[in-house]
PDB file of N, CA and C in Angstrom:
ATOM      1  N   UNK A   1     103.765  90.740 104.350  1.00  0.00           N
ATOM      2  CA  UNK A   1     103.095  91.242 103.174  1.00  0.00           C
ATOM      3  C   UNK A   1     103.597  90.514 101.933  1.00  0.00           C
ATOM      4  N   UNK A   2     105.038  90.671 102.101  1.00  0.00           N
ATOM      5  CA  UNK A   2     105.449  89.735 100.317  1.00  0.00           C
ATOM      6  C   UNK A   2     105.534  90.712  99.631  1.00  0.00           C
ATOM      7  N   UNK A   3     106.924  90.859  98.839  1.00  0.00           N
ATOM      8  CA  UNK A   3     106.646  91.638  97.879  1.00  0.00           C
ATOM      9  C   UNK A   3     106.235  91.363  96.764  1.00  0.00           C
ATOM     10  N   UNK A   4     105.743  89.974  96.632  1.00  0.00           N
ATOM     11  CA  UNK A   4     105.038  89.788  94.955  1.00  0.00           C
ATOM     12  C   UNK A   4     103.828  89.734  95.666  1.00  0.00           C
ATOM     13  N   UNK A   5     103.305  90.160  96.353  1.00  0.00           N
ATOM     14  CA  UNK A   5     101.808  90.715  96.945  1.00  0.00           C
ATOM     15  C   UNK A   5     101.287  92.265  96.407  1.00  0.00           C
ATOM     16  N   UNK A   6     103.093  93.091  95.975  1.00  0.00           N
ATOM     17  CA  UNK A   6     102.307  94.751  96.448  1.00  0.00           C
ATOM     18  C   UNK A   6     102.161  94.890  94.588  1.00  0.00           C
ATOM     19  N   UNK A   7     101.475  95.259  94.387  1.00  0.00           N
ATOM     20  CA  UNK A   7     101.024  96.125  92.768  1.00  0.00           C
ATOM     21  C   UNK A   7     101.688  97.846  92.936  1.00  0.00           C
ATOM     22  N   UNK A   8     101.562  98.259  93.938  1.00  0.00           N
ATOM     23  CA  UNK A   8     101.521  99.868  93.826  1.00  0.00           C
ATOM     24  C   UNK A   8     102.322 100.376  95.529  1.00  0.00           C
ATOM     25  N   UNK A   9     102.796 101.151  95.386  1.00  0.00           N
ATOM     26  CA  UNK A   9     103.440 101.598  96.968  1.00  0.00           C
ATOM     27  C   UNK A   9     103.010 103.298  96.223  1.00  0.00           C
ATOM     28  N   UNK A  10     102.364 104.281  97.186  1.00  0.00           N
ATOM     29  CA  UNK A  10     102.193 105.773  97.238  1.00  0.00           C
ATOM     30  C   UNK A  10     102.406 106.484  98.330  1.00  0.00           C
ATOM     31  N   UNK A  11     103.259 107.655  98.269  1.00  0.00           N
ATOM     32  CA  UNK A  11     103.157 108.457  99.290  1.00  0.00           C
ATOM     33  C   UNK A  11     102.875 110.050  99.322  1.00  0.00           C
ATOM     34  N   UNK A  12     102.021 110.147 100.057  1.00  0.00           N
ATOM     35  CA  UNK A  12     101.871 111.587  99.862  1.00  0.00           C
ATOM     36  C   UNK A  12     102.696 112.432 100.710  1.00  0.00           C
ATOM     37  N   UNK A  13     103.414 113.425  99.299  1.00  0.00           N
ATOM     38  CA  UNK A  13     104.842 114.419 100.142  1.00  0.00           C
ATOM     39  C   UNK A  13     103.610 115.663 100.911  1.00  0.00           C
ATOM     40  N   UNK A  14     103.940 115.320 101.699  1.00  0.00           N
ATOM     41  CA  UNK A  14     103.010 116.952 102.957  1.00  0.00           C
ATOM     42  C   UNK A  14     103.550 118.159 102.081  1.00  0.00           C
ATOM     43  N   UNK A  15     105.020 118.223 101.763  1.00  0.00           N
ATOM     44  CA  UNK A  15     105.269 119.420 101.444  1.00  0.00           C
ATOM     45  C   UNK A  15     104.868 120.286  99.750  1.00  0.00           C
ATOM     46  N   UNK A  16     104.838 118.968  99.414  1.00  0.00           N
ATOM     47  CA  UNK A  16     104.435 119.243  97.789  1.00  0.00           C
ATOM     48  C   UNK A  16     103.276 119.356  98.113  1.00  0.00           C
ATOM     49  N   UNK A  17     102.343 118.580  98.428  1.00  0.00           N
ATOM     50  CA  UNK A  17     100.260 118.365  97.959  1.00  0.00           C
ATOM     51  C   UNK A  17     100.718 117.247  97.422  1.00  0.00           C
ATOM     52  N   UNK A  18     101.752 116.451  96.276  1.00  0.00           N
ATOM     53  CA  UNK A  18     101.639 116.025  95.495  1.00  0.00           C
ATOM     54  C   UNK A  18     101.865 114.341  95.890  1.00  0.00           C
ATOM     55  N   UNK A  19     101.694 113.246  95.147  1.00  0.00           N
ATOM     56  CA  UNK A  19     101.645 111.640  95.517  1.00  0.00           C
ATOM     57  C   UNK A  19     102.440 111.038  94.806  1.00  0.00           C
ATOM     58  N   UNK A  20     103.286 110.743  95.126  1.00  0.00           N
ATOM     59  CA  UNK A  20     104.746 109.728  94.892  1.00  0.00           C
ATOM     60  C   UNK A  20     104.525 108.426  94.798  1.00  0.00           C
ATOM     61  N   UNK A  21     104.210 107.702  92.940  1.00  0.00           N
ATOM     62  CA  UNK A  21     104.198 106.317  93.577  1.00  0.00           C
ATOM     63  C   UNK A  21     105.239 105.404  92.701  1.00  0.00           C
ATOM     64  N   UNK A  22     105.264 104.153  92.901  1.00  0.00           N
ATOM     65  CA  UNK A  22     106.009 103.043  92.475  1.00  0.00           C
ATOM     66  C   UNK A  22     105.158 102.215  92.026  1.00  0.00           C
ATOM     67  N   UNK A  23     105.246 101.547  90.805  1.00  0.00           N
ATOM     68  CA  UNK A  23     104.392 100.688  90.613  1.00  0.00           C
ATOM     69  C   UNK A  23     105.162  99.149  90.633  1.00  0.00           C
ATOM     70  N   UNK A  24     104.597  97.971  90.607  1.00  0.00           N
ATOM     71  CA  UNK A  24     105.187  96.550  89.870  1.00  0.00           C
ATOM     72  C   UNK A  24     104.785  96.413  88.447  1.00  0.00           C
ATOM     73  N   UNK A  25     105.005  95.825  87.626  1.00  0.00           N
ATOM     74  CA  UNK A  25     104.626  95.462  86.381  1.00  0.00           C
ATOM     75  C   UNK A  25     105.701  94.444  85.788  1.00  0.00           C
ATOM     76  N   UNK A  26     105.025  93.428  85.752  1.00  0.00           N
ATOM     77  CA  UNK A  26     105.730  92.280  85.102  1.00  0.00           C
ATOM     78  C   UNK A  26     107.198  91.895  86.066  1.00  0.00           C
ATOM     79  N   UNK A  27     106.886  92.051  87.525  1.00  0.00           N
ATOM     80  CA  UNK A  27     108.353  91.738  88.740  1.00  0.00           C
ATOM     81  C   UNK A  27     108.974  93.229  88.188  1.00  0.00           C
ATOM     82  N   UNK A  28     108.841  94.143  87.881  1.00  0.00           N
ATOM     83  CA  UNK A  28     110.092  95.324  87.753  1.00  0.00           C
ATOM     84  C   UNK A  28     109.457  96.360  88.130  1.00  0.00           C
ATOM     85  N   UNK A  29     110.004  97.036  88.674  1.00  0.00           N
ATOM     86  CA  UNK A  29     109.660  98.652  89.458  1.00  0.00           C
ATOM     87  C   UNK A  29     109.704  99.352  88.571  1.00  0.00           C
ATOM     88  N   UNK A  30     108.600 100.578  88.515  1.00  0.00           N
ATOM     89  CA  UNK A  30     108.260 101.449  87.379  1.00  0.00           C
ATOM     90  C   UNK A  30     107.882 102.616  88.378  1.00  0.00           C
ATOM     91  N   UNK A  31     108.465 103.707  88.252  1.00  0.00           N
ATOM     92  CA  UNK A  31     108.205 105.065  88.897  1.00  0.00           C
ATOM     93  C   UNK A  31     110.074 105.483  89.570  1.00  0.00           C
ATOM     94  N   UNK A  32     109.774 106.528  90.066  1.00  0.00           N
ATOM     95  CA  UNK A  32     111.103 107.054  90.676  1.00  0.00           C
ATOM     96  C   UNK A  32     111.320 106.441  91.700  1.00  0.00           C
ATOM     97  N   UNK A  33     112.319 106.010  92.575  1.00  0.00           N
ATOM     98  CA  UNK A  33     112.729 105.926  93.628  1.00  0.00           C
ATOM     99  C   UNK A  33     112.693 107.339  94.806  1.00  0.00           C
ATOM    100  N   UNK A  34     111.869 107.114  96.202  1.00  0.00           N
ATOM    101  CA  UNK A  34     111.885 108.119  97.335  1.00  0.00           C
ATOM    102  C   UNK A  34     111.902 107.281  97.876  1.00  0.00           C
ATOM    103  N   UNK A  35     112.551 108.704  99.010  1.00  0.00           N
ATOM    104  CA  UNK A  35     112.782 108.277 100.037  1.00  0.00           C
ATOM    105  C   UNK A  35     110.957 107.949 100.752  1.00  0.00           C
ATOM    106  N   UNK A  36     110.993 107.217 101.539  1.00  0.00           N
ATOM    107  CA  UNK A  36     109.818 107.370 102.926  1.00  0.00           C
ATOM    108  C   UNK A  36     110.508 108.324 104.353  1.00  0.00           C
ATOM    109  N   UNK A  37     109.616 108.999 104.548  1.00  0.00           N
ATOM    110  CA  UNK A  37     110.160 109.200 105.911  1.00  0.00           C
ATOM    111  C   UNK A  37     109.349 108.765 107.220  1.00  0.00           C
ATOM    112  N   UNK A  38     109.869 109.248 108.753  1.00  0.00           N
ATOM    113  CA  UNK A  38     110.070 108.269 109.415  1.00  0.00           C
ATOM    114  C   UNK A  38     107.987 108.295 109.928  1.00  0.00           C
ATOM    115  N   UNK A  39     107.830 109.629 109.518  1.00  0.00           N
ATOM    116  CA  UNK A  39     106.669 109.901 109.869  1.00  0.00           C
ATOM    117  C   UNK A  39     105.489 110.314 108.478  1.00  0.00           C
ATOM    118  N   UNK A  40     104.630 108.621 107.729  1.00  0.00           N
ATOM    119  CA  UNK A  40     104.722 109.054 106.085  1.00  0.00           C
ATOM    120  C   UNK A  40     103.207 109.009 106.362  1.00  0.00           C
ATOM    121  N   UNK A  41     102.262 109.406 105.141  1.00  0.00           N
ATOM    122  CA  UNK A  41     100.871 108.609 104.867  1.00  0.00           C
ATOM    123  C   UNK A  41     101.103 108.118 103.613  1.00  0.00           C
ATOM    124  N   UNK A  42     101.361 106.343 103.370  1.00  0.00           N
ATOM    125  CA  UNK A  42     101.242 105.395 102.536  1.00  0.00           C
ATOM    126  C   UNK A  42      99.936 104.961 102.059  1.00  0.00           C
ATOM    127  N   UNK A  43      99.919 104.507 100.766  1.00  0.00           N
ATOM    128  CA  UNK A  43      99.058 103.624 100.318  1.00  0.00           C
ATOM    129  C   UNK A  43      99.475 102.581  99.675  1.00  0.00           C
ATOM    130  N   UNK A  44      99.355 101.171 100.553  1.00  0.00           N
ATOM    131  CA  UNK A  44      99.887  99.941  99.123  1.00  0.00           C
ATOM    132  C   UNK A  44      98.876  99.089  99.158  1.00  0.00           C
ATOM    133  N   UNK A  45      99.227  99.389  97.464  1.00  0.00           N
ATOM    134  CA  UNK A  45      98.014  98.406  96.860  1.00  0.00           C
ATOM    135  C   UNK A  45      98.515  96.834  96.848  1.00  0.00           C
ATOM    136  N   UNK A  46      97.622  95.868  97.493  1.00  0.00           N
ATOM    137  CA  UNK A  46      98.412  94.426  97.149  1.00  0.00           C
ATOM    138  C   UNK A  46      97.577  93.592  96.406  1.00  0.00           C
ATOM    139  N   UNK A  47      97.979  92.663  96.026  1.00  0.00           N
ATOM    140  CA  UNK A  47      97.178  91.569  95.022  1.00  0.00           C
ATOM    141  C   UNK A  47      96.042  90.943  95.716  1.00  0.00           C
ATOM    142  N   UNK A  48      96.531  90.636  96.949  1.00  0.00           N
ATOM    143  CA  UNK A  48      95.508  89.979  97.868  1.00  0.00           C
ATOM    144  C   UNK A  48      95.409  90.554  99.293  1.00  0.00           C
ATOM    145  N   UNK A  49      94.554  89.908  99.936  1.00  0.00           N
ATOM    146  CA  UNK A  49      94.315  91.053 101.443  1.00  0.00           C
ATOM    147  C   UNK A  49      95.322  90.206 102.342  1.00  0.00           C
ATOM    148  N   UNK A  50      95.744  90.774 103.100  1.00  0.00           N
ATOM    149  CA  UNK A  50      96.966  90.280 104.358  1.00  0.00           C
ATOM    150  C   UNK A  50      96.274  89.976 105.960  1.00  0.00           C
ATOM    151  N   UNK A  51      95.885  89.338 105.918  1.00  0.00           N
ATOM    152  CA  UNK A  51      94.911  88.855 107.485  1.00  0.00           C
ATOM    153  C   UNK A  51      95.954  88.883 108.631  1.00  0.00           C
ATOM    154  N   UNK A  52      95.346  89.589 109.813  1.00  0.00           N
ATOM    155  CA  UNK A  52      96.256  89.675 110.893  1.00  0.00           C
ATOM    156  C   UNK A  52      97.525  89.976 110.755  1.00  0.00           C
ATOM    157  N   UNK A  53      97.819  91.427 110.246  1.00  0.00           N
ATOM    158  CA  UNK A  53      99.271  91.993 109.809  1.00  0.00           C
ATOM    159  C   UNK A  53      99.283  92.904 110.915  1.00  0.00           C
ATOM    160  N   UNK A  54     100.141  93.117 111.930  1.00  0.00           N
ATOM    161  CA  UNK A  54      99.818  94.382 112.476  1.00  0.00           C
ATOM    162  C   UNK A  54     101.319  95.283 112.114  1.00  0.00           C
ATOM    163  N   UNK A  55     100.992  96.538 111.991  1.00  0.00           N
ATOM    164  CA  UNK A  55     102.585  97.179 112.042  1.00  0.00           C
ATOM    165  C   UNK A  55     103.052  97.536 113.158  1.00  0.00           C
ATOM    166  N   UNK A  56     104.255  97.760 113.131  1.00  0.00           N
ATOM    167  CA  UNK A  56     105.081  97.235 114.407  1.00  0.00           C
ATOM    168  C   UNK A  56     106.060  98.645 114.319  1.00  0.00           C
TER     169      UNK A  56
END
């Protein structure tokens, strides 16, 4: 993926309702630091599309 690919990393906490995200802006992280856990639903936004990525 690259991390000067991702714009945005989100996760939605099951236990809140609520969506946890991180942004990039200008190379520097903007939002709180969380944890992920081992079992998450993510959303990352990237600059460009990633062809033949599979997760592992």
């Amino acid at each position: 993926m690259g991390a000067g690919n991702v714009n945005a990393v989100r996760l939605l906490d099951a236990y809140s309702g609520r969506w946890r995200a991180v942004e990039v802006e200008d190379g520097s992280l903007v939002g709180a630091d969380f944890p992920i856990p081992e079992v998450a639903l993510l959303l990352v936004d990237l600059e460009a599309p990633v062809t033949q990525w599979r997760p592992e």
